[in-house]
Protein backbone atom coordinates (compact mmCIF):
# COMPACT_ATOMS: atom_id res chain seq x y z
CA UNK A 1 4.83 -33.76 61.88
CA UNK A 2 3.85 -29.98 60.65
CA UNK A 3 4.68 -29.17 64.10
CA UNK A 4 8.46 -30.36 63.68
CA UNK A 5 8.73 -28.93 60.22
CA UNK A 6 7.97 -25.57 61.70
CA UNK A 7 10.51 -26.07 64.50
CA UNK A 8 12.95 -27.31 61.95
CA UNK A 9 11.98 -24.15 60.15
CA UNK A 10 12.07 -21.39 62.95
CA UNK A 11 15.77 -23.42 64.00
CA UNK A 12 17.17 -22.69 60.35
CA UNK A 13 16.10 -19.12 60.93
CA UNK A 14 17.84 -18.51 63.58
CA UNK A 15 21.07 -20.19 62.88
CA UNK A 16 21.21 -18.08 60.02
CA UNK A 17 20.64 -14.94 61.09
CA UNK A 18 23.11 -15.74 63.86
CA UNK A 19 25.57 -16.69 61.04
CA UNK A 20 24.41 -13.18 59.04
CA UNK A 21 25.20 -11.21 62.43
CA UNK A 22 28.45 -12.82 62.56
CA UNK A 23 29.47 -12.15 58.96
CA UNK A 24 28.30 -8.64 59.36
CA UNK A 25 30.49 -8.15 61.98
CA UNK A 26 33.37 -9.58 60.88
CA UNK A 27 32.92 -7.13 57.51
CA UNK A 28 32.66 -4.42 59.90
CA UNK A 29 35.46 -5.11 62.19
CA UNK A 30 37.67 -6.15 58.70
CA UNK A 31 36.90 -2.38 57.18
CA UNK A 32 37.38 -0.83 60.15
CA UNK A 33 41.45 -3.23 60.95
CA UNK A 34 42.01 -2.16 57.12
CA UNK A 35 43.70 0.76 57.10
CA UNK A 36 45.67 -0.59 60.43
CA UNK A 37 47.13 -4.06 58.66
CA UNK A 38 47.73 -1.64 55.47
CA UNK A 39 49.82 0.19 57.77
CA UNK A 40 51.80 -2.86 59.11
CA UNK A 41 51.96 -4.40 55.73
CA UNK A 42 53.92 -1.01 54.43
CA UNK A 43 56.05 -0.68 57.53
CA UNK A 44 56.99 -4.38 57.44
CA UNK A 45 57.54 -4.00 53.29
CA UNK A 46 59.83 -0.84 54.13
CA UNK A 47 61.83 -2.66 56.84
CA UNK A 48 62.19 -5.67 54.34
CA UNK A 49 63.56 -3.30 51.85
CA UNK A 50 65.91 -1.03 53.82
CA UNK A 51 67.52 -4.55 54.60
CA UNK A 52 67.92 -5.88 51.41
CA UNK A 53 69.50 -2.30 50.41
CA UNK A 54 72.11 -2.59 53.23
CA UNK A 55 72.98 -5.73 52.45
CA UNK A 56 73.19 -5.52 48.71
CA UNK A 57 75.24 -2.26 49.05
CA UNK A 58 77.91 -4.23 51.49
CA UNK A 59 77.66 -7.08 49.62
CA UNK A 60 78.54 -5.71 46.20
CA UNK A 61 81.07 -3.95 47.20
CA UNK A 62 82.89 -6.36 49.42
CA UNK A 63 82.60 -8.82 45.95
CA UNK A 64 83.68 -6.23 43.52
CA UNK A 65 86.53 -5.13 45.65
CA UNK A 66 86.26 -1.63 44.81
CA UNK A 67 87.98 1.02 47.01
CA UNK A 68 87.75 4.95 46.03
CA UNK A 69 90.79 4.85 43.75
CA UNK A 70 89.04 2.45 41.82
CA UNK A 71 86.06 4.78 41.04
CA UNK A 72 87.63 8.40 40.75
CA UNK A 73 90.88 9.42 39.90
CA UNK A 74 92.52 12.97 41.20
CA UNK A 75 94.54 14.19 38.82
CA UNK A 76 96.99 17.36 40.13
CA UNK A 77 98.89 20.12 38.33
CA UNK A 78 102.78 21.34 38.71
CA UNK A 79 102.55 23.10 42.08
CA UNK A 80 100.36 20.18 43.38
CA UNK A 81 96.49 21.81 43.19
CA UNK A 82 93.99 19.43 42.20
CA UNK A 83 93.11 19.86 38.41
CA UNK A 84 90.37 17.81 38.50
CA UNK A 85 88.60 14.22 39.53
CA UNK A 86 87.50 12.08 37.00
CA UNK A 87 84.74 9.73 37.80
CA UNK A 88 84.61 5.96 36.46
CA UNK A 89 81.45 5.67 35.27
CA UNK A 90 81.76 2.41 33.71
CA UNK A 91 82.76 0.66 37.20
CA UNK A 92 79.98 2.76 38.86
CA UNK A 93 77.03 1.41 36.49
CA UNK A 94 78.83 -2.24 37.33
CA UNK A 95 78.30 -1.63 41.19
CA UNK A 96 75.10 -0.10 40.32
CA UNK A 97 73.73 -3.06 38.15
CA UNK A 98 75.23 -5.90 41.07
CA UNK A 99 73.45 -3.67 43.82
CA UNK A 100 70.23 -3.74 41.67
CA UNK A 101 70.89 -7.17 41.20
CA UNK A 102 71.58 -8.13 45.00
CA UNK A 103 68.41 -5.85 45.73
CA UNK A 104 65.80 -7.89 43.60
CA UNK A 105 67.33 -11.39 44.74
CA UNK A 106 67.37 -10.82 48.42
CA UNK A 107 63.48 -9.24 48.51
CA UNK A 108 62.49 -12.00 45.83
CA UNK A 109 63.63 -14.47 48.56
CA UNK A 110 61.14 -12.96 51.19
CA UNK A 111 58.51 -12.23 48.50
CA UNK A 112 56.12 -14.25 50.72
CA UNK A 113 55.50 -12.77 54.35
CA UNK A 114 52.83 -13.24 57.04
CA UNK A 115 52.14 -10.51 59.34
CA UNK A 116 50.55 -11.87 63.03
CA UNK A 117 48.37 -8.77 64.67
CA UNK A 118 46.93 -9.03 67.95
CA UNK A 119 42.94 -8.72 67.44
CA UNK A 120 43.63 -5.87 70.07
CA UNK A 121 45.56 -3.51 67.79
CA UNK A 122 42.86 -4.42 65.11
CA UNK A 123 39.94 -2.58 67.13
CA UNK A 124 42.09 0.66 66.76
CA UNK A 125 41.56 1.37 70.58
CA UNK A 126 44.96 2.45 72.51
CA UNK A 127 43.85 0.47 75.57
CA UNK A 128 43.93 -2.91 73.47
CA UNK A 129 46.51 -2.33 71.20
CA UNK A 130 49.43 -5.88 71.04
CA UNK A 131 46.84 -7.57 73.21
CA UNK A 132 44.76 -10.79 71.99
CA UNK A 133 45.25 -13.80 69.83
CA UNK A 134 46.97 -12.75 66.89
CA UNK A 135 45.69 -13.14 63.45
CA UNK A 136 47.70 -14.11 60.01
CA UNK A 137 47.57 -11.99 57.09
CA UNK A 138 49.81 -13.25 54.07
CA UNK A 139 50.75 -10.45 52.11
CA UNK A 140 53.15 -10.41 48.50
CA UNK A 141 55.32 -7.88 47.86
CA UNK A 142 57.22 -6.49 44.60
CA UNK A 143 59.77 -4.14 44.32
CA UNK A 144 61.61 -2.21 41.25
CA UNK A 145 64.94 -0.61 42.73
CA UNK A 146 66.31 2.77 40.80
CA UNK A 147 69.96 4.03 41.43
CA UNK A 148 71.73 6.52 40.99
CA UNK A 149 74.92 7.97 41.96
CA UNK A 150 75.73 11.47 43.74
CA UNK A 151 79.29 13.21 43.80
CA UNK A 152 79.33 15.31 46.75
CA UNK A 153 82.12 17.75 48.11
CA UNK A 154 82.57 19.40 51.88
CA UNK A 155 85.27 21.38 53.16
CA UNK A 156 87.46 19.65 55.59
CA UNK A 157 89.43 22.50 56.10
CA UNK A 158 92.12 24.57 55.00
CA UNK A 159 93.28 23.84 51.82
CA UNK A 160 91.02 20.31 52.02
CA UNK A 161 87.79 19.14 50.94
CA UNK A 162 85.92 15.99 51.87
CA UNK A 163 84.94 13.67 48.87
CA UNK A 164 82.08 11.49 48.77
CA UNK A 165 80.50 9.28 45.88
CA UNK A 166 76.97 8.53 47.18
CA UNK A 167 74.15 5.72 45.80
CA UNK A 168 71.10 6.97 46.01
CA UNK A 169 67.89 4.59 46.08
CA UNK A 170 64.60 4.94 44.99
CA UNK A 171 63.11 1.55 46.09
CA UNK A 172 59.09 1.39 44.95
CA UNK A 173 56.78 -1.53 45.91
CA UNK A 174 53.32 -2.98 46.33
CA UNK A 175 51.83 -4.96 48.90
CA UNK A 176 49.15 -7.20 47.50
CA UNK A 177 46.86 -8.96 50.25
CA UNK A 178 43.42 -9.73 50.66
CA UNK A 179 41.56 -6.40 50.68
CA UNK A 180 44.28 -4.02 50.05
CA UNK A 181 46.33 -3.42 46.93
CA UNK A 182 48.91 -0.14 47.71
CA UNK A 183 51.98 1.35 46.30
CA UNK A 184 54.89 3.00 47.68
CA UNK A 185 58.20 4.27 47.78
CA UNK A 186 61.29 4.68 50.07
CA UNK A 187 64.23 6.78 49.53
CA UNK A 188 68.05 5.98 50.47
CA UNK A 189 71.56 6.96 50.85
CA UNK A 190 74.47 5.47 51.11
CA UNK A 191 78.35 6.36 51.23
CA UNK A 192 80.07 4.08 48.81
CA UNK A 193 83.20 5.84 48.66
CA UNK A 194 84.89 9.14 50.69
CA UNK A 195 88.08 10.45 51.00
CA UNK A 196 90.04 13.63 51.95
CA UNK A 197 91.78 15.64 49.37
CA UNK A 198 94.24 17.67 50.93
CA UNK A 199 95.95 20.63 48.42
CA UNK A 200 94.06 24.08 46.72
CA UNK A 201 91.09 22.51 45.21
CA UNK A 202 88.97 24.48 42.37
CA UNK A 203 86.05 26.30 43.33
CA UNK A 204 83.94 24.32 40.36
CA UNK A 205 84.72 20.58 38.90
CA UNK A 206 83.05 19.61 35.00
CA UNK A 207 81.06 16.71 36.10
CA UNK A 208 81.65 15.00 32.46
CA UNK A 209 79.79 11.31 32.19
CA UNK A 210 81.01 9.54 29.44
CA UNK A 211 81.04 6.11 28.26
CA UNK A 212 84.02 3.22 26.88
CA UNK A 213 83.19 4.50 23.49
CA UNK A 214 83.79 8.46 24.58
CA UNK A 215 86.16 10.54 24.88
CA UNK A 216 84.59 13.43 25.81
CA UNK A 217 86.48 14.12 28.97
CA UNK A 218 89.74 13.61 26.76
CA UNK A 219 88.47 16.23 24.41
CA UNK A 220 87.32 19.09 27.19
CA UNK A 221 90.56 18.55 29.20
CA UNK A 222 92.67 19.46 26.06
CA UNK A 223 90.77 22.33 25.17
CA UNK A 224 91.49 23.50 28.53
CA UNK A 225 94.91 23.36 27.92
């Protein structure tokens, strides 16, 4: 009987220093794949949000129906030079809000993502990277978009100059997953509106925001008068 007890005994033992050797390697192979599956994580994040920018950026603008008459008007002298181009702020911070808008409901509805690496690319070597069963990491990301708008002017040659009203995005996020908890943030562009303005153009335009309740741009125009 003592003789089974201390097989029993020495069996135990063994199984779990087996199982120790197993969970210490697993640690070590999980701190080591870290900083790799933090890098997919972010790339797949970024790719999720560049999407969800394009998209929201068409989309708004197809629903809103805006063209570049509807969000700057050109307003010319006597002998036909440009006297200045007055922005539409109020329809700009519309598109801006339904872009925001578009943004957060299109990433909200892939919030929840699972990432399959190869156990190859996990060991960091170049000789096994994509080969191997793959493993599942779920990962959550949020995202907090900021625009902003951009009113940009190129010469398009003589006597015409090359309009564009650019969004600009600052999309930040963080990837929450087991054993990693980052931050980060990707920058965009997008045309939204462009034209050509043909006629003597000014060498300097007042860039004048104003709100419904202003009439700033009213007041410096007839000053200039």
């Amino acid at each position: 009987m003592k003789f089974r007890i201390n097989v029993l005994k020495t069996v135990i033992f063994r199984w779990l220093i087996v199982f120790l050797i197993i969970f210490l390697a697993f640690t070590v192979c999980l701190i080591r794949a870290r900083p790799i599956v933090i890098a997919y994580a972010k790339s797949h994040a970024k790719a999720q949000m560049i999407s969800a920018f394009d998209e929201a950026v068409k989309s708004a603008i197809g629903s809103l129906d805006y063209r570049y008459s509807d969000m700057a008007v050109i307003t010319r002298l006597d002998d036909n030079t440009v006297g200045s181009i007055e922005i539409d702020y109020q329809k700009l911070n519309i598109l801006r809000a339904e872009i925001s808008r578009m943004i957060t409901e299109k990433t909200n509805a892939k919030a929840d993502n699972v990432l399959h690496i190869p156990i190859g690319t996990l060991l960091g070597s170049e000789y096994t990277t994509g080969y191997g069963p793959k493993i599942k990491f779920k990962m959550q990301f949020s995202q907090m978009p900021v625009l902003d708008f951009e009113s940009k002017f190129t010469s398009a040659g003589i006597n015409s100059v090359f309009h564009q009203i650019i969004i600009k995005a600052n999309l930040s996020g963080g990837i929450i997953m087991l054993g990693a908890d980052k931050t980060f943030s990707v920058e965009l562009t997008t045309v939204v509106a462009q034209t050509v303005i043909s006629g003597a153009v000014p060498d300097n335009f007042t860039n004048v925001i104003e709100t419904p309740e202003s009439n700033v741009a009213d007041d410096i125009f007839n000053f200039s008068n």
